[in-house]
N, C-alpha and C. Protein backbone atom coordinates (compact mmCIF):
# COMPACT_ATOMS: atom_id res chain seq x y z
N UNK A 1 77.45 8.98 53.69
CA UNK A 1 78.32 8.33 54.65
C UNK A 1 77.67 7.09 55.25
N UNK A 2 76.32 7.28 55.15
CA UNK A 2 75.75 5.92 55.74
C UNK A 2 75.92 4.49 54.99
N UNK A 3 75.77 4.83 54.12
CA UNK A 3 76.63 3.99 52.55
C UNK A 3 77.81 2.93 53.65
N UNK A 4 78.71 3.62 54.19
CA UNK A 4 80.20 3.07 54.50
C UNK A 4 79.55 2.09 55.40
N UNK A 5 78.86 2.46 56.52
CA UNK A 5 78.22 1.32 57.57
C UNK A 5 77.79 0.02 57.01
N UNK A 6 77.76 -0.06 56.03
CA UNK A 6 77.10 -1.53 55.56
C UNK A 6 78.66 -2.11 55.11
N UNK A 7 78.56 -3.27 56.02
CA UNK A 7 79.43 -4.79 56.11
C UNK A 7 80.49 -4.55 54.60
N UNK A 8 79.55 -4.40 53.76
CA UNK A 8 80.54 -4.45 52.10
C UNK A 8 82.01 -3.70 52.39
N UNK A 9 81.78 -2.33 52.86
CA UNK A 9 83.05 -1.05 52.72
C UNK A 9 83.71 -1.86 53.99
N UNK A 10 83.25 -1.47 55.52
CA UNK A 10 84.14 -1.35 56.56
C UNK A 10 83.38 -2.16 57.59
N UNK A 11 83.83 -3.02 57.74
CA UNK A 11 83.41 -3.84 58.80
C UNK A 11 82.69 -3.51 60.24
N UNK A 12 84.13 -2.74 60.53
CA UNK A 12 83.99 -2.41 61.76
C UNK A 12 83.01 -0.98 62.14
N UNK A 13 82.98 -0.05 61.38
CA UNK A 13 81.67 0.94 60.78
C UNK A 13 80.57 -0.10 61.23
N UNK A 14 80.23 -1.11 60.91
CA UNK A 14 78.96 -1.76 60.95
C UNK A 14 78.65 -1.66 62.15
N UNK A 15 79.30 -2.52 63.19
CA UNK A 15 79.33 -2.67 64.62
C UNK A 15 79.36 -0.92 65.61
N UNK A 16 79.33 -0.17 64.98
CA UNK A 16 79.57 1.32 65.54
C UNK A 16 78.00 2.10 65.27
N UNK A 17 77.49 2.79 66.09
CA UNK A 17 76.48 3.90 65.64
C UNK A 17 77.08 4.87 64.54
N UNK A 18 76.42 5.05 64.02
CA UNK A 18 76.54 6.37 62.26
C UNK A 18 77.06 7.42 63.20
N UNK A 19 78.19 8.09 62.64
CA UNK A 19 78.90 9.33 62.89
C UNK A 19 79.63 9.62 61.96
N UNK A 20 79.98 10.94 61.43
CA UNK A 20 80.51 10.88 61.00
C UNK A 20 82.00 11.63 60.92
N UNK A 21 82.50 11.02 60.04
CA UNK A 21 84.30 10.73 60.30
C UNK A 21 84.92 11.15 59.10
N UNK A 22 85.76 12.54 59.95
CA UNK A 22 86.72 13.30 59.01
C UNK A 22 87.25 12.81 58.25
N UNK A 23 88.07 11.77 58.40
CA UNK A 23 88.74 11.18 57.50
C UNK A 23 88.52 10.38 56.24
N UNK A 24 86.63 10.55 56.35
CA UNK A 24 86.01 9.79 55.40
C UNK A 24 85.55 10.77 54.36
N UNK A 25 85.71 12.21 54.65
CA UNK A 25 85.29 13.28 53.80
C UNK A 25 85.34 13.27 52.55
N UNK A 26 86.88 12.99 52.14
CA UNK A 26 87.58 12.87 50.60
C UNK A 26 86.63 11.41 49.76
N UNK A 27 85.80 10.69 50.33
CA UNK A 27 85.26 9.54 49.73
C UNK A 27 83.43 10.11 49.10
N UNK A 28 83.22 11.37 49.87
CA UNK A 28 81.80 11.48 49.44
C UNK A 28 81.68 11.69 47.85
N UNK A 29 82.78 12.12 47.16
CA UNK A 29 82.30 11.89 45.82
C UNK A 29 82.07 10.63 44.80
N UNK A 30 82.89 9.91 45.67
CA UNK A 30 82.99 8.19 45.24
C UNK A 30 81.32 7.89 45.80
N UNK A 31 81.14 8.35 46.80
CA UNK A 31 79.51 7.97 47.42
C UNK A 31 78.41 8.71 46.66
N UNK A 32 79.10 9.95 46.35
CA UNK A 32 77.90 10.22 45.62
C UNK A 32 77.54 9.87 44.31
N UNK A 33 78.93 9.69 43.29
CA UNK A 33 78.30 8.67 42.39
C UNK A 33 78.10 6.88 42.43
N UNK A 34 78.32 6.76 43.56
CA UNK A 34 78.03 5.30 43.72
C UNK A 34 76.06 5.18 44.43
N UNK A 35 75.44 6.58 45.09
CA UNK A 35 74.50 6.71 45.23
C UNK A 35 73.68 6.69 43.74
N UNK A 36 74.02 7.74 42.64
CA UNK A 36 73.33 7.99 41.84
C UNK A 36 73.45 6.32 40.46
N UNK A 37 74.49 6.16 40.45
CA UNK A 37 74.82 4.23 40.34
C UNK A 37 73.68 3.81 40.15
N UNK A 38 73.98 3.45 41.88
CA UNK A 38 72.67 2.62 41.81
C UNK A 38 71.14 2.84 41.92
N UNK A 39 71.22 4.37 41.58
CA UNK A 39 69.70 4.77 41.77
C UNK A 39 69.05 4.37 39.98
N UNK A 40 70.40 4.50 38.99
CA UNK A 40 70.20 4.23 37.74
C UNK A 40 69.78 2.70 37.45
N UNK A 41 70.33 2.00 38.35
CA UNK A 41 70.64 0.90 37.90
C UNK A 41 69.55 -0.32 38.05
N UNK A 42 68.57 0.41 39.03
CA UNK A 42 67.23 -0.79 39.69
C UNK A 42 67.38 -2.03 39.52
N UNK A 43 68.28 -2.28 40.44
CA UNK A 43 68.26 -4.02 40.74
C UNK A 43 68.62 -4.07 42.63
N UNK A 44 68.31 -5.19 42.98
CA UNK A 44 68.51 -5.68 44.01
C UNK A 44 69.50 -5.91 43.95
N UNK A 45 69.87 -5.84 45.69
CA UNK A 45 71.51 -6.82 45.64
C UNK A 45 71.69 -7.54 47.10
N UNK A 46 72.43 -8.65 46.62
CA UNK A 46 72.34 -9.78 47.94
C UNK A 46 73.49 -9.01 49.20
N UNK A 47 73.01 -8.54 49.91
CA UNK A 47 73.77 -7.72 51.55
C UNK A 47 74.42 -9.01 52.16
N UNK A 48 73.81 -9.68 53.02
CA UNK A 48 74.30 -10.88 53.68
C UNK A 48 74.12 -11.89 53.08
N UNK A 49 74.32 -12.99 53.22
CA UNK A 49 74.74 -14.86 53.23
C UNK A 49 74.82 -15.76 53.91
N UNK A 50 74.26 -16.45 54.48
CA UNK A 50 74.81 -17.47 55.30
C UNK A 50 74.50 -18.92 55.02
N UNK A 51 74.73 -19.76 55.78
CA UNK A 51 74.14 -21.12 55.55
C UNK A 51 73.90 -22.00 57.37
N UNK A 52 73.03 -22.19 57.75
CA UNK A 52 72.35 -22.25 58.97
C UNK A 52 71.61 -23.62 59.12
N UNK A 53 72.34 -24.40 59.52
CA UNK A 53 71.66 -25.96 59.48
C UNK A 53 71.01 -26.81 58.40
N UNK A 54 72.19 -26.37 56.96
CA UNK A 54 71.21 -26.73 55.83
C UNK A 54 70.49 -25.70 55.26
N UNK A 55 70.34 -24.32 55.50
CA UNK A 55 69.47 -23.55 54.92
C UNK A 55 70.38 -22.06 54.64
N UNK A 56 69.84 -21.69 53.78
CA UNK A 56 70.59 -20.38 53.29
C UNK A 56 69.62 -19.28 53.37
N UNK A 57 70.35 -18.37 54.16
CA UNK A 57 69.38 -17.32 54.85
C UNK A 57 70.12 -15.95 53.99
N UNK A 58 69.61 -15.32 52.97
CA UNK A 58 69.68 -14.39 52.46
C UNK A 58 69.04 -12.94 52.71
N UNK A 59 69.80 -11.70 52.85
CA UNK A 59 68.90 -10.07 52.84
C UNK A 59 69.31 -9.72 51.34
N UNK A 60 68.04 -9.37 51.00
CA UNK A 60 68.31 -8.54 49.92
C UNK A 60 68.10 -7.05 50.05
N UNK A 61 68.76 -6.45 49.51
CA UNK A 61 68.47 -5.17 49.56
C UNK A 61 68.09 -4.20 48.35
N UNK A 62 67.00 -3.17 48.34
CA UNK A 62 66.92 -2.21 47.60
C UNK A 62 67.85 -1.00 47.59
N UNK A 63 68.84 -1.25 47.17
CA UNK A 63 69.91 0.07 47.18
C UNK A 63 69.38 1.62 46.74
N UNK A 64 68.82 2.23 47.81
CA UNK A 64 68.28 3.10 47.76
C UNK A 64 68.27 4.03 49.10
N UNK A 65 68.34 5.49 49.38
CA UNK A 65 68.36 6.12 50.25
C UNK A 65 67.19 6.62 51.07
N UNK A 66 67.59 6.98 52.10
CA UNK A 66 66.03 7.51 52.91
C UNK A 66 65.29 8.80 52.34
N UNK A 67 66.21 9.58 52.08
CA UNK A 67 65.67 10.80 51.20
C UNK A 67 64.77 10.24 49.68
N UNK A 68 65.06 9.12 48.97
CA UNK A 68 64.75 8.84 47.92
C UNK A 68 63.26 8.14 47.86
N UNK A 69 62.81 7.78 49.30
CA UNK A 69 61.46 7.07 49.57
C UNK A 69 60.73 8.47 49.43
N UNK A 70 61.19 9.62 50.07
CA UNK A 70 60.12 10.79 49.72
C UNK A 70 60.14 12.21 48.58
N UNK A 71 61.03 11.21 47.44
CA UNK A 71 60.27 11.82 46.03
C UNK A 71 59.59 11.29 45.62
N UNK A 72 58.73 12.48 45.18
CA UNK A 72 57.39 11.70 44.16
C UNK A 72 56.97 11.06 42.97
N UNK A 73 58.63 11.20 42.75
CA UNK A 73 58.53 10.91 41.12
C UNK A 73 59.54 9.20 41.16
N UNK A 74 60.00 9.27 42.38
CA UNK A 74 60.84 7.99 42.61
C UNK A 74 60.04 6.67 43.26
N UNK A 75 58.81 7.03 43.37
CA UNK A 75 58.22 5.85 44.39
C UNK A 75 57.62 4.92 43.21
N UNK A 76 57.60 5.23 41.84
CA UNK A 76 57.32 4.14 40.91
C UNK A 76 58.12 3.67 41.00
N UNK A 77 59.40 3.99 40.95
CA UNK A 77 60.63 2.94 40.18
C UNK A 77 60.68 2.12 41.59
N UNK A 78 60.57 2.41 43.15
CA UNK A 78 60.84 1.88 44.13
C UNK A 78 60.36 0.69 44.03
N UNK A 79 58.75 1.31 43.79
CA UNK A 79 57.63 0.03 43.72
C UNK A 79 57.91 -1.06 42.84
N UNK A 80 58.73 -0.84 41.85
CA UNK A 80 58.83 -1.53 40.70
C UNK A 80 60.19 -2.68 41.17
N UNK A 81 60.83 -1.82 40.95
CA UNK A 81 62.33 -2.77 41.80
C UNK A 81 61.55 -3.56 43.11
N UNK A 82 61.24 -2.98 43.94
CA UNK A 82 60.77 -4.13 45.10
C UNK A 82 59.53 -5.44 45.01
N UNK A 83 58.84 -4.84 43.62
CA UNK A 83 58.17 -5.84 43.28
C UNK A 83 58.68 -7.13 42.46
N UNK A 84 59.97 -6.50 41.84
CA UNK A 84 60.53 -7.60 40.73
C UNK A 84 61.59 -8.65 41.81
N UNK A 85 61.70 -7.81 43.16
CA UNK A 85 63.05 -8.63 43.64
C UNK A 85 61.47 -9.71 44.51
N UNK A 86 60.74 -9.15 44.78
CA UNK A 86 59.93 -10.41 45.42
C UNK A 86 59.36 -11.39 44.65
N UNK A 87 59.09 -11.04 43.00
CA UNK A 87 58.62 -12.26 42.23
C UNK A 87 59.91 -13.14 41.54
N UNK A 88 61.20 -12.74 42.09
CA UNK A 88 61.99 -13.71 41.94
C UNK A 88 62.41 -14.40 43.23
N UNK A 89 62.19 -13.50 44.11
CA UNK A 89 62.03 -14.69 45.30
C UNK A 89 60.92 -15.75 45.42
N UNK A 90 59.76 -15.34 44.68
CA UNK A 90 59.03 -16.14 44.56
C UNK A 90 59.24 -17.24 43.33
N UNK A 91 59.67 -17.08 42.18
CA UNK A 91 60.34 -17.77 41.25
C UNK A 91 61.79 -19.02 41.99
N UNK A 92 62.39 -18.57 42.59
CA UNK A 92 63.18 -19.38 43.27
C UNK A 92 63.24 -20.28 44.62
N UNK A 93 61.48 -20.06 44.75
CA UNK A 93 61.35 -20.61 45.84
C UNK A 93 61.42 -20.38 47.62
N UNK A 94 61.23 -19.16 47.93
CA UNK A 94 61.80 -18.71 48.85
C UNK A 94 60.59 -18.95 50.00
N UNK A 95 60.73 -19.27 51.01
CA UNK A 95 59.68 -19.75 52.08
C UNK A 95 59.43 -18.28 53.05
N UNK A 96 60.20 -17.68 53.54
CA UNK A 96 59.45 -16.10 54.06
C UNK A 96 60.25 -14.86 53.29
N UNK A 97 59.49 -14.30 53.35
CA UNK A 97 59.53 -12.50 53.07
C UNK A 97 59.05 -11.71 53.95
N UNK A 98 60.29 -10.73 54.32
CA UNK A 98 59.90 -9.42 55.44
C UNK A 98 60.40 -8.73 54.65
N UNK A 99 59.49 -7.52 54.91
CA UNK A 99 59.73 -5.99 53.72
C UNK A 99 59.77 -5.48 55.13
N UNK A 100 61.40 -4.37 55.22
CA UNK A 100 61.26 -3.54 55.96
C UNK A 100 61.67 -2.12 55.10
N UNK A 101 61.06 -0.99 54.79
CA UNK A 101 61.86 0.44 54.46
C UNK A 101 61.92 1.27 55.23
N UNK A 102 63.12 1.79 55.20
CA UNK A 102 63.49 2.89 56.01
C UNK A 102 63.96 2.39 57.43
N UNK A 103 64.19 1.04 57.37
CA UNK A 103 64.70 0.31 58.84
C UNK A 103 65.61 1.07 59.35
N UNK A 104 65.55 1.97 59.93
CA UNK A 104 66.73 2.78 60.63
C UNK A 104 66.46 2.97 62.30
């Protein structure tokens, strides 16, 4: 359900603290294969966008869950995906990088 809070699904979810909502019940199977998705899929993906006096301020994100930082068998592929999305930020030029996981 935490899935829905991000800007992409429901806007207004974003602006709200995580609770969760009956009416969102019938969607956890759409979430749960949209979890396992992108757990297959190791790529980054661009969350926000903007453009700010001439400059384009991008988040990328590791589409990945909080439970998934503490398997043991998942922290290669983590490492791996978060290393490839920073040497293309570095390939494209990017002037800062903040790594946050588990920002909650």
């Amino acid at each position: 359900m935490a899935a829905l809070h991000f800007p992409i699904f429901f806007r207004s979810f974003s602006s709200h603290k995580f609770s969760v909502k009956l009416f969102l019940i019938p969607m956890w199977p759409f979430l749960f294969l949209l979890m396992n998705l992108s757990w297959v899929l190791h790529t980054t993906i661009v969350g926000t966008f903007y453009n700010l006096r001439g400059r384009l301020h991008q988040t990328w994100l590791v589409p990945r869950y909080g439970f998934q930082y503490f398997l043991p068998f998942a922290k290669e592929g983590i490492n791996k995906v978060i290393e490839e999305a920073i040497l293309e930020a570095e390939r494209i030029g990017v002037k800062v990088i903040s790594l946050a996981a588990l920002n909650k």
